[in-house]
C-alpha atoms as a PDB file:
ATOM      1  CA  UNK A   1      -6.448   7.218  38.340  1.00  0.00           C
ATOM      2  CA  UNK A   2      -6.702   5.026  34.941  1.00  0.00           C
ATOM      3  CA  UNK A   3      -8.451   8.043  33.339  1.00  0.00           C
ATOM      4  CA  UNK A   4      -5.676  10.028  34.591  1.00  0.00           C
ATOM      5  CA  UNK A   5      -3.186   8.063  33.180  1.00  0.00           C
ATOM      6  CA  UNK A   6      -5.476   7.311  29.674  1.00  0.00           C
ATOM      7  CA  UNK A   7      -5.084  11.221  29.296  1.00  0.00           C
ATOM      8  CA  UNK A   8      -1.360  10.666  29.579  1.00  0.00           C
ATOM      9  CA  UNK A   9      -1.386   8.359  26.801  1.00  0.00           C
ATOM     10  CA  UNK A  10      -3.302  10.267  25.002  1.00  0.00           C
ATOM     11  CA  UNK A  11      -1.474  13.667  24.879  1.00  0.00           C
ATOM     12  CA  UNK A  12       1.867  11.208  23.797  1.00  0.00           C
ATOM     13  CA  UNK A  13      -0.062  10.881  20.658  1.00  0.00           C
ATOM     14  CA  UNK A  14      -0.217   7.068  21.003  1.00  0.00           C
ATOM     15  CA  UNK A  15      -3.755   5.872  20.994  1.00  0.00           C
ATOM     16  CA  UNK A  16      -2.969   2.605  23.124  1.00  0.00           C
ATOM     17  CA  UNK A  17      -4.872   2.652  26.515  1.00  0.00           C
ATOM     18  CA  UNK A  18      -3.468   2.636  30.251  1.00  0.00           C
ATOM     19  CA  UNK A  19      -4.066  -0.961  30.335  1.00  0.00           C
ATOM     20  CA  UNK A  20      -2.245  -1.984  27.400  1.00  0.00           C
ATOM     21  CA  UNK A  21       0.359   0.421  27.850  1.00  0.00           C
ATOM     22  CA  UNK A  22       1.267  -1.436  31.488  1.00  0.00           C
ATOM     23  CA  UNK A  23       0.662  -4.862  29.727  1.00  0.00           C
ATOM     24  CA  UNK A  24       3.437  -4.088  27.292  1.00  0.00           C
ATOM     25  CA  UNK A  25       5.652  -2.265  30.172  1.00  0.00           C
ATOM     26  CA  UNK A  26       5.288  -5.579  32.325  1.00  0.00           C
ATOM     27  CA  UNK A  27       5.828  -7.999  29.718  1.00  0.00           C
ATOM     28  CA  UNK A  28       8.969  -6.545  28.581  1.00  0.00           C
ATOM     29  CA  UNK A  29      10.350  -6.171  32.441  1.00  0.00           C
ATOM     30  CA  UNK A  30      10.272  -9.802  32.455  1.00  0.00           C
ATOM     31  CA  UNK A  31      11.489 -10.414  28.900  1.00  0.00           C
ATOM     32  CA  UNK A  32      14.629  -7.525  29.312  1.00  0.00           C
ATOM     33  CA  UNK A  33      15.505  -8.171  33.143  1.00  0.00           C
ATOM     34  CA  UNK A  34      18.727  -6.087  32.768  1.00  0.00           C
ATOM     35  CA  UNK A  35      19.962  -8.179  30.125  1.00  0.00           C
ATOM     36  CA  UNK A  36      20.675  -7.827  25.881  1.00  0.00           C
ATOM     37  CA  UNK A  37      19.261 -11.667  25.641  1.00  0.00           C
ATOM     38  CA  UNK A  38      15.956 -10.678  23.964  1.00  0.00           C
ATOM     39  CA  UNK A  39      17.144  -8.859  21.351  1.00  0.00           C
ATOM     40  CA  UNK A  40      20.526 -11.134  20.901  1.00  0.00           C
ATOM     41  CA  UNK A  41      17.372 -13.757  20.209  1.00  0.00           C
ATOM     42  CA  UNK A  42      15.325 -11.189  18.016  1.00  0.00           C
ATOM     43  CA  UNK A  43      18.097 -10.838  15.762  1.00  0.00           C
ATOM     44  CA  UNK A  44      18.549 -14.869  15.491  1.00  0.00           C
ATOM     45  CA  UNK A  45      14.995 -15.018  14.719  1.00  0.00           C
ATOM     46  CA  UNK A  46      15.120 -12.050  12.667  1.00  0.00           C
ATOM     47  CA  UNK A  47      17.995 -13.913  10.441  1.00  0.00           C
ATOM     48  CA  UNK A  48      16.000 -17.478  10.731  1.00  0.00           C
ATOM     49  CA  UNK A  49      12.830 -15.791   8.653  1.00  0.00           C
ATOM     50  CA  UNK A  50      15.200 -13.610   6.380  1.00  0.00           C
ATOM     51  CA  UNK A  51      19.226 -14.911   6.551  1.00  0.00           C
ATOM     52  CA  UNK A  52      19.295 -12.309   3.644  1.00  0.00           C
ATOM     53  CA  UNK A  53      19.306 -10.028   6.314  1.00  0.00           C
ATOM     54  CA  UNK A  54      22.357 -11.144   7.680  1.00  0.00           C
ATOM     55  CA  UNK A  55      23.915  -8.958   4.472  1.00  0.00           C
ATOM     56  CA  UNK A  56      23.367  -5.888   6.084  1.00  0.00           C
ATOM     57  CA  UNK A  57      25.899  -6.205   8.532  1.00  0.00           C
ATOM     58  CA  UNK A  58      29.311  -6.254   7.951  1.00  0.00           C
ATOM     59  CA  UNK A  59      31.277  -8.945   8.573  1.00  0.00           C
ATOM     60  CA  UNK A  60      32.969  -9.860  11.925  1.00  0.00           C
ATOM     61  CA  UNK A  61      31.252  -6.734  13.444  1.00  0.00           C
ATOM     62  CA  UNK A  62      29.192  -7.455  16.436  1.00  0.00           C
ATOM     63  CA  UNK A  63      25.499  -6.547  16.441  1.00  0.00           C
ATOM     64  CA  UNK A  64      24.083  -3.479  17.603  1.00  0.00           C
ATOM     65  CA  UNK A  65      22.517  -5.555  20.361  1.00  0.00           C
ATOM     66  CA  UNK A  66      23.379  -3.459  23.370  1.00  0.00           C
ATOM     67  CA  UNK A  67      22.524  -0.359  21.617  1.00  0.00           C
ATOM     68  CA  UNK A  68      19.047  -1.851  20.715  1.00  0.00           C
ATOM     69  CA  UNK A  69      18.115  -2.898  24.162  1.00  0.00           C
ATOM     70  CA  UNK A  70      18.641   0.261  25.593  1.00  0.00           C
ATOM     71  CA  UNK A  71      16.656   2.072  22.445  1.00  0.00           C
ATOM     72  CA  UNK A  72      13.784  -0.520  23.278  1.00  0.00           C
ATOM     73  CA  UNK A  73      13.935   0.054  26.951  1.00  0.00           C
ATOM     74  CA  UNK A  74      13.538   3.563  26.532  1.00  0.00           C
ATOM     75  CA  UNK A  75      10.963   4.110  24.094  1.00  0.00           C
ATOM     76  CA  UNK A  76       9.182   1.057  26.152  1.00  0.00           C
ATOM     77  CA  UNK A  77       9.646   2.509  29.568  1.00  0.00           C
ATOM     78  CA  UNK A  78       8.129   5.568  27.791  1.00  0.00           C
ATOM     79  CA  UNK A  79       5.235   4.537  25.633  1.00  0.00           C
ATOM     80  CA  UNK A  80       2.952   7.417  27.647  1.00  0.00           C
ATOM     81  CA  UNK A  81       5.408  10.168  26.700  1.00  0.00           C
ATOM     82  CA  UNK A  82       6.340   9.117  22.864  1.00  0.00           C
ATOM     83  CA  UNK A  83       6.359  12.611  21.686  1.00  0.00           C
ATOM     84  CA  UNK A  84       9.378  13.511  24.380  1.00  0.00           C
ATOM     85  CA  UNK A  85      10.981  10.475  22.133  1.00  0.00           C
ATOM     86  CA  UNK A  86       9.751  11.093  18.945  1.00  0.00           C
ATOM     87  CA  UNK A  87      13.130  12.445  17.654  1.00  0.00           C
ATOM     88  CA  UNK A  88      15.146   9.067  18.426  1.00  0.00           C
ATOM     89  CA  UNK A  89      12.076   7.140  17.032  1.00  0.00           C
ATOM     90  CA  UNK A  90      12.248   9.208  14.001  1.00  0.00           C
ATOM     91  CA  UNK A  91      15.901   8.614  13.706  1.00  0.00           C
ATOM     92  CA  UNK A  92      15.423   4.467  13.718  1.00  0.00           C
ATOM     93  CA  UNK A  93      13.632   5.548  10.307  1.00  0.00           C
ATOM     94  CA  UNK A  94      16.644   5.048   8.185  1.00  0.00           C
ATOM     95  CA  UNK A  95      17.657   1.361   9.330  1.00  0.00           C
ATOM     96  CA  UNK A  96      14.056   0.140   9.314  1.00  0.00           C
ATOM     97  CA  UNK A  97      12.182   1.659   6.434  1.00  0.00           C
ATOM     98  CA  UNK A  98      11.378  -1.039   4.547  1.00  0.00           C
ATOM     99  CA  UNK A  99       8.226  -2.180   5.020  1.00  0.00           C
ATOM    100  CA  UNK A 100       8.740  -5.731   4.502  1.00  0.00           C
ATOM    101  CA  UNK A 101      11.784  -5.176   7.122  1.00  0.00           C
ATOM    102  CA  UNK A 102       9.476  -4.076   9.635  1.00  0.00           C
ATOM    103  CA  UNK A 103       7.078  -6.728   9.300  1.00  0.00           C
ATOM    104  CA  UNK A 104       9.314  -9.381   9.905  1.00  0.00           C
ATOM    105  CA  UNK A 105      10.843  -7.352  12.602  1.00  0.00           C
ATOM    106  CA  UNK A 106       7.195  -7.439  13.809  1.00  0.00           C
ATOM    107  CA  UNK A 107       7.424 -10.862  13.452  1.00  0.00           C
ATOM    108  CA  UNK A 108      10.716 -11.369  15.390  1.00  0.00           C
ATOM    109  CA  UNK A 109      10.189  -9.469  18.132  1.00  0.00           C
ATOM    110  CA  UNK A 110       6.291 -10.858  18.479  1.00  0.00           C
ATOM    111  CA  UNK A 111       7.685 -14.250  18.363  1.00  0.00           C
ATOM    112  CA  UNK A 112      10.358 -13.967  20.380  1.00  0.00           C
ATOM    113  CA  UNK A 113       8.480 -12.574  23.400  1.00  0.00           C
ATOM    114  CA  UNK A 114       5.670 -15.416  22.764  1.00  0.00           C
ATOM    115  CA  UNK A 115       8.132 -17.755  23.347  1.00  0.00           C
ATOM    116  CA  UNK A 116       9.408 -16.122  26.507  1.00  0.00           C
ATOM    117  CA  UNK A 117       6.372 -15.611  28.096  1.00  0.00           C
ATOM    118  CA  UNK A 118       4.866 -18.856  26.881  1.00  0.00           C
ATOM    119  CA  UNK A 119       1.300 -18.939  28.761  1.00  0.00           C
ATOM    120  CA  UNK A 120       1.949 -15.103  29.799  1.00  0.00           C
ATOM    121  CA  UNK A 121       1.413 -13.866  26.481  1.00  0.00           C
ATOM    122  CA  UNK A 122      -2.297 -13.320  26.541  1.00  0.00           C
ATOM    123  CA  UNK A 123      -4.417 -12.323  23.275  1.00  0.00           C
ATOM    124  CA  UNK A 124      -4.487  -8.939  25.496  1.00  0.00           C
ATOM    125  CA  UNK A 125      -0.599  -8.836  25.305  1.00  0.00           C
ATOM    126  CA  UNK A 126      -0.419  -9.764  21.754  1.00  0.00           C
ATOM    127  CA  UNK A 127      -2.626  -7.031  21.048  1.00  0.00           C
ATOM    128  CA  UNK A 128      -1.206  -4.411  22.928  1.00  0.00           C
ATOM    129  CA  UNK A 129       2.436  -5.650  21.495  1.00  0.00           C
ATOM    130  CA  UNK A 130       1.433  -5.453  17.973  1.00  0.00           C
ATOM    131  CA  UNK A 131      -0.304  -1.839  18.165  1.00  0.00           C
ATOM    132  CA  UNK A 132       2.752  -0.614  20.174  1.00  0.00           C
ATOM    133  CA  UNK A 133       5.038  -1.828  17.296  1.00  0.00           C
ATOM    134  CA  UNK A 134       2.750  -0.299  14.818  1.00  0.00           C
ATOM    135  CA  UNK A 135       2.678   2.870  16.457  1.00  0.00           C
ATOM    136  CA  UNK A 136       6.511   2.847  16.560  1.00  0.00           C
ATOM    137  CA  UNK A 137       6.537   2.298  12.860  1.00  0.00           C
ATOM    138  CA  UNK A 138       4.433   4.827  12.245  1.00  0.00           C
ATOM    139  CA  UNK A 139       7.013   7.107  13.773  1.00  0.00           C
ATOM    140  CA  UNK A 140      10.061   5.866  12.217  1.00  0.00           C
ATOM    141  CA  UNK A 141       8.143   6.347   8.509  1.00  0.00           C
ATOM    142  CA  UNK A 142       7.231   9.591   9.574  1.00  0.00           C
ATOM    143  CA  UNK A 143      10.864  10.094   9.857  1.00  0.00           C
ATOM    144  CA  UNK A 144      11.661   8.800   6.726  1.00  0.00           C
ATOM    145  CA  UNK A 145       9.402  10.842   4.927  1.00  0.00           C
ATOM    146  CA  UNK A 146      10.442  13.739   7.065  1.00  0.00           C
ATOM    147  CA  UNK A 147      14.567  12.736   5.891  1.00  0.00           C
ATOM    148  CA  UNK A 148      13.482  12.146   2.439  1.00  0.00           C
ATOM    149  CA  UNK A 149      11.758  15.357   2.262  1.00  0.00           C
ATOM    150  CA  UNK A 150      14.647  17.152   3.843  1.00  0.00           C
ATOM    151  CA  UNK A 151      17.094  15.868   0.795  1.00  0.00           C
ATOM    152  CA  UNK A 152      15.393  16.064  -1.806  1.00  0.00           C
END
């Protein structure tokens, strides 16, 4: 059955294994339970390593925090099938092309899921987490190569 599901992950394009794939999926059912918290707490942590940041929203708008969570749930939920998603991962391209963005995004979301899952997040998890993310930002800078192509 794993090597059934390996070949899943596989044709997705996304070279993470079964294993880590349901080590991310679990970790981030406890960390989400049906709830924008997380990434309410990402962005603080986001704005406590850059409050530059902060600039990028307007002012006395609310964050895109609901929006995100369900983004993240879905391309989560999904990490087997990421070419079925590749067009809203390609899309996130233009907010987080930067790559010093995305590394403290990295950083943010990494830390903020540490801190959740205090003893729960193994070197395994950590692991799994960061290749996930990198995989992700693969896809958004494919996108924004793909936009900047298209416009130029």
């Amino acid at each position: 059955m794993d090597y059934y599901f390996h070949d899943i992950a596989r044709e997705g394009n996304i070279d993470m294994t079964f294993e880590q794939i349901e080590l991310v999926q679990k970790a981030w059912g406890r960390v989400s339970a049906l709830n924008n918290s997380y990434v309410q707490e990402v962005y603080e942590e986001l704005f406590r390593l850059s409050p530059e940041l902060r600039t990028l929203f307007p002012p006395h708008q609310e964050l895109p925090v609901a929006k995100v969570s369900d983004t993240l749930n879905t391309v989560i939920t999904s990490l087997s099938q990421l070419d079925a998603l590749g067009f809203i991962i390609r899309d996130l391209a233009g907010v987080t092309s930067d790559s010093t963005f995305n590394a403290l995004l990295k950083q943010a979301l990494t830390q903020v899921l540490a801190r959740r899952l205090g003893s729960g997040f193994t070197p395994a998890l950590a692991q799994a987490w960061s290749q996930m993310y990198d995989e992700i930002a693969a896809l958004m800078l494919d996108g924004m190569t793909q936009h900047t192509e298209f416009t130029t």
